[in-house]
Protein backbone atom coordinates (compact mmCIF):
# COMPACT_ATOMS: atom_id res chain seq x y z
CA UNK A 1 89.91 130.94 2.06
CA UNK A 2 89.77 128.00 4.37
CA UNK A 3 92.84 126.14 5.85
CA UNK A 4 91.11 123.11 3.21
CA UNK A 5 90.54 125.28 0.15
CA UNK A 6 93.93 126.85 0.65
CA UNK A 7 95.10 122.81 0.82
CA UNK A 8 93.38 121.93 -2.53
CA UNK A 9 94.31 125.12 -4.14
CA UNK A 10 98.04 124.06 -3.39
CA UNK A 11 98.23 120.57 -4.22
CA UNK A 12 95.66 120.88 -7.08
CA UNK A 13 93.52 118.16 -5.48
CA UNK A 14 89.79 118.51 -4.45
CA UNK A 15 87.54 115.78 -3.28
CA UNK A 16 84.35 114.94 -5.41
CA UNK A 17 80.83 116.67 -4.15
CA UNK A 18 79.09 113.66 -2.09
CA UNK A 19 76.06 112.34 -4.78
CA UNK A 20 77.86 113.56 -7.99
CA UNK A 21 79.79 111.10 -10.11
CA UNK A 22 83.55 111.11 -10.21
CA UNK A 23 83.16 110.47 -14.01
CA UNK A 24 81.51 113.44 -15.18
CA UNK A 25 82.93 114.94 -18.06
CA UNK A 26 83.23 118.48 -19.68
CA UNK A 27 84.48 121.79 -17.78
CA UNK A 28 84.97 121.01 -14.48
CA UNK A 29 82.06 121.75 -12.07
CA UNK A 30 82.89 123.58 -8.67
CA UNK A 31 82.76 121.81 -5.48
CA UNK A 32 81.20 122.89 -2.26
CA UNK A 33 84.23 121.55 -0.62
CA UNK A 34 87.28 122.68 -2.58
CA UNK A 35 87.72 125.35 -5.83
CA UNK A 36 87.43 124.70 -8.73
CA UNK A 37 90.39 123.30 -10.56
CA UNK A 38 91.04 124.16 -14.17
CA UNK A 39 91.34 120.56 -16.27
CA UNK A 40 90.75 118.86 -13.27
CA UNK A 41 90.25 115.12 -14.04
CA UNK A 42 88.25 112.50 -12.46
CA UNK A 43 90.20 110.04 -10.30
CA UNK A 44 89.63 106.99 -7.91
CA UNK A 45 92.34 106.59 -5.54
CA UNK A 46 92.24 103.25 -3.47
CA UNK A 47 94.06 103.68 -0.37
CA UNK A 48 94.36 101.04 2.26
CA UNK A 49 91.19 99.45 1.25
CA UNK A 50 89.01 102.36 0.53
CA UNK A 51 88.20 104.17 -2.78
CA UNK A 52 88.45 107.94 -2.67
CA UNK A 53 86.60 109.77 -5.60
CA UNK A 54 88.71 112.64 -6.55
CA UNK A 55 88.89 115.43 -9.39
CA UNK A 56 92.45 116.15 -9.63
CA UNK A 57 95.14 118.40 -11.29
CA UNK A 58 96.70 116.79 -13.80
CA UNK A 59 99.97 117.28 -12.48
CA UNK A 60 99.06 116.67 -9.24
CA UNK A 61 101.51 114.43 -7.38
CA UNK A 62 100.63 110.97 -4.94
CA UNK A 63 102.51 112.45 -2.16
CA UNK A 64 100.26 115.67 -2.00
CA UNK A 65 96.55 113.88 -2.92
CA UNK A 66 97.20 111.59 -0.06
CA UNK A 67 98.48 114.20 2.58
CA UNK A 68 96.97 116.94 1.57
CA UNK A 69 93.08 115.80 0.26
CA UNK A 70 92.58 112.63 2.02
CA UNK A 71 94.03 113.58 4.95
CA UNK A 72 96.64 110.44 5.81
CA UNK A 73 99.77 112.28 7.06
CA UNK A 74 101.63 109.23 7.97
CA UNK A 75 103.24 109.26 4.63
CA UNK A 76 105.94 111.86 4.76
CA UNK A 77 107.10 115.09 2.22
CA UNK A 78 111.18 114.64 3.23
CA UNK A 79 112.92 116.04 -0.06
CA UNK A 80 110.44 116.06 -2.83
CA UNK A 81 112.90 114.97 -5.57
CA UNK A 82 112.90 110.88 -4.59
CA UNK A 83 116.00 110.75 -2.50
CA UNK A 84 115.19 110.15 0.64
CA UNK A 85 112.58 107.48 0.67
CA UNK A 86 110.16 109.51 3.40
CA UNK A 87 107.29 109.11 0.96
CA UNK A 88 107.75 105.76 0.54
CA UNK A 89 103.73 103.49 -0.05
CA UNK A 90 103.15 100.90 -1.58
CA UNK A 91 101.17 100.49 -5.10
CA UNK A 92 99.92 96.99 -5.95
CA UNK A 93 102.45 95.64 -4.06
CA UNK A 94 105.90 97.26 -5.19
CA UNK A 95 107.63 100.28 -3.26
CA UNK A 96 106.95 103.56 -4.84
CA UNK A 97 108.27 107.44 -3.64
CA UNK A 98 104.93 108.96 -3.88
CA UNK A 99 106.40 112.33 -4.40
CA UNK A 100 107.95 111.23 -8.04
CA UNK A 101 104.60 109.61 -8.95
CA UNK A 102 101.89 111.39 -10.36
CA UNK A 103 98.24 110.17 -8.95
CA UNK A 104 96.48 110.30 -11.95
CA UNK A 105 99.17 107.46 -13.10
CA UNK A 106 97.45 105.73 -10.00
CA UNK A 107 93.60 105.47 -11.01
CA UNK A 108 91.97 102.06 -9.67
CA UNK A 109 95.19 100.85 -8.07
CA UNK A 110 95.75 99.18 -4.82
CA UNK A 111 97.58 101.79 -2.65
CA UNK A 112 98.76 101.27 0.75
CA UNK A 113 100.46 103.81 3.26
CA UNK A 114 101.58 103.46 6.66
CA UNK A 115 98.07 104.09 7.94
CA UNK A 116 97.23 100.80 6.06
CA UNK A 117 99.76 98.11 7.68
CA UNK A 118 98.51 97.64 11.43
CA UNK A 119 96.57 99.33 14.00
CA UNK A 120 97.91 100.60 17.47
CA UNK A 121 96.25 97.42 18.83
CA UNK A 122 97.82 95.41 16.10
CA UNK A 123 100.93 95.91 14.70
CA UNK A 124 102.25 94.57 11.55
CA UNK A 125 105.14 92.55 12.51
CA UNK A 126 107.68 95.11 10.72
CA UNK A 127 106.39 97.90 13.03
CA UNK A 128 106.28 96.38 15.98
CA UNK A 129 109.94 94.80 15.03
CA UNK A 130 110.93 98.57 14.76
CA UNK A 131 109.55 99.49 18.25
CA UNK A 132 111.09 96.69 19.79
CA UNK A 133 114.88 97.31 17.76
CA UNK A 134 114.53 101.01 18.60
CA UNK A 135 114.40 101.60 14.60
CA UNK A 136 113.53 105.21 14.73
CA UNK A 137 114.90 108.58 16.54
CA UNK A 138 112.91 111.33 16.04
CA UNK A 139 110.70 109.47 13.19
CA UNK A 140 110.47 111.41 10.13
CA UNK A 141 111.92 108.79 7.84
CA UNK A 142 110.02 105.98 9.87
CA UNK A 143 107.04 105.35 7.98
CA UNK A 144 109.13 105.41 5.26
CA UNK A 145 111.49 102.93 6.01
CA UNK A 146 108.90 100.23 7.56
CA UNK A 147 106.83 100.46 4.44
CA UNK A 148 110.18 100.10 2.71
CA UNK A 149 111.24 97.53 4.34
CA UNK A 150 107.88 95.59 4.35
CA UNK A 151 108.45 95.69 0.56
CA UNK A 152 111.86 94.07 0.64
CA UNK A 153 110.57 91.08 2.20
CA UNK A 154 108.66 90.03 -1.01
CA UNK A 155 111.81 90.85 -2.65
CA UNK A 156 114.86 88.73 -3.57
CA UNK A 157 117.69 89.88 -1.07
CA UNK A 158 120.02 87.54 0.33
CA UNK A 159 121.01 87.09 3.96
CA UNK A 160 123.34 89.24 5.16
CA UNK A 161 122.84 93.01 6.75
CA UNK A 162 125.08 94.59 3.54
CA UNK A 163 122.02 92.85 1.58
CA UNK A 164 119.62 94.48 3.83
CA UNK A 165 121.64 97.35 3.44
CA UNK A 166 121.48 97.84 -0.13
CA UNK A 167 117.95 97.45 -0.41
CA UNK A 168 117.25 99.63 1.80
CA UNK A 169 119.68 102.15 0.45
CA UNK A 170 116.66 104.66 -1.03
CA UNK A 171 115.35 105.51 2.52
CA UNK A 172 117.53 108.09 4.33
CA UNK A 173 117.54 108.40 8.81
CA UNK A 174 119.38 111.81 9.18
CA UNK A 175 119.48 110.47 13.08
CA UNK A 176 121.64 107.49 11.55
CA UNK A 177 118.91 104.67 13.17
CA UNK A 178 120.51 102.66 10.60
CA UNK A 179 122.24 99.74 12.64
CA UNK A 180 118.70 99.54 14.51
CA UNK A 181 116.44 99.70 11.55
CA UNK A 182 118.72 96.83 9.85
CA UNK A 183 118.18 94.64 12.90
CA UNK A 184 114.43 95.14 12.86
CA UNK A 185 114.15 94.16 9.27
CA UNK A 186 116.36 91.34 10.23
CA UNK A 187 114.33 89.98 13.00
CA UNK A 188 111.40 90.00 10.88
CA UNK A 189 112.92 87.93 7.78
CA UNK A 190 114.30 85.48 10.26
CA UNK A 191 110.86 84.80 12.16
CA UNK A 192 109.01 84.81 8.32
């Protein structure tokens, strides 16, 4: 079995056959890329502007269909129970830990990861505010915490770094980047 196969065997998540339709119903049909999955469901996952056409597991998690079947390893698998905050994206908007949240739960909505805020060539202001505040050590937790922390500034958090603090108190930097990730997120509110 292929290193892909193996992938989609794992995280119960295959990618739909080019030309068929994601909404085809009955017993699952196999795929020439991936096995075929028992009760696999159709699924459309937008992520960072673009719709993927899935048939999924059921129980399938975010986390794994977006490393594992459409390839975006930005988004980090830290702890898989929701307590560190490496898995952090955003759906529609609000802060999620991808690893708590199934994908089917997910159809049609507007996901973003890491991948989706800026480009090497242009930064969104939060990462290049976390380049510039030396806001990561060896950068596990990193995506995590920008996308994090790009989601607390449409939140309501008052001024001070304890507020900043709290907030960001789901996201965990075992290098303890903390002071320099607080006064990257800082920079950024005070210029917005």
């Amino acid at each position: 079995m292929g290193s892909t196969a193996a992938a989609a065997a794992i995280t119960g998540c295959t990618p739909v056959r080019p030309g068929s339709s994601p909404a085809q119903s009955g017993s699952p049909a196999p795929f020439a890329d991936g096995p075929n999955i028992q009760g696999a469901v159709p699924i459309t996952l937008r992520i960072n502007r673009n719709d993927h056409h899935l048939r999924i597991d059921p129980r399938a998690t975010l986390l794994d269909c977006i490393r594992e079947t459409v390839a975006l390893t930005g988004t980090k698998k830290g702890c898989d129970h929701g307590q560190c905050g490496a898995c952090t994206v955003h759906v529609n908007g609000r802060r999620v830990n991808s690893c708590l949240s199934l994908a089917l739960l997910h159809d049609g909505a507007e996901i973003t990861t890491i991948e989706g805020l800026g480009t090497p060539d242009a930064l969104h202001p939060m990462q290049a505010a976390f380049l510039t505040h030396d806001g990561y050590q060896c950068g596990y937790c990193t995506s995590g915490q920008i996308m994090s922390a790009v989601a607390l500034l449409k939140e309501p958090c008052g001024p001070t770094d304890a507020d900043v603090k709290e907030l960001m108190s789901g996201n965990i930097c075992r290098c303890g980047a903390y002071q320099n990730i607080v006064a990257a997120i800082q920079h950024v509110r005070k210029k917005s």
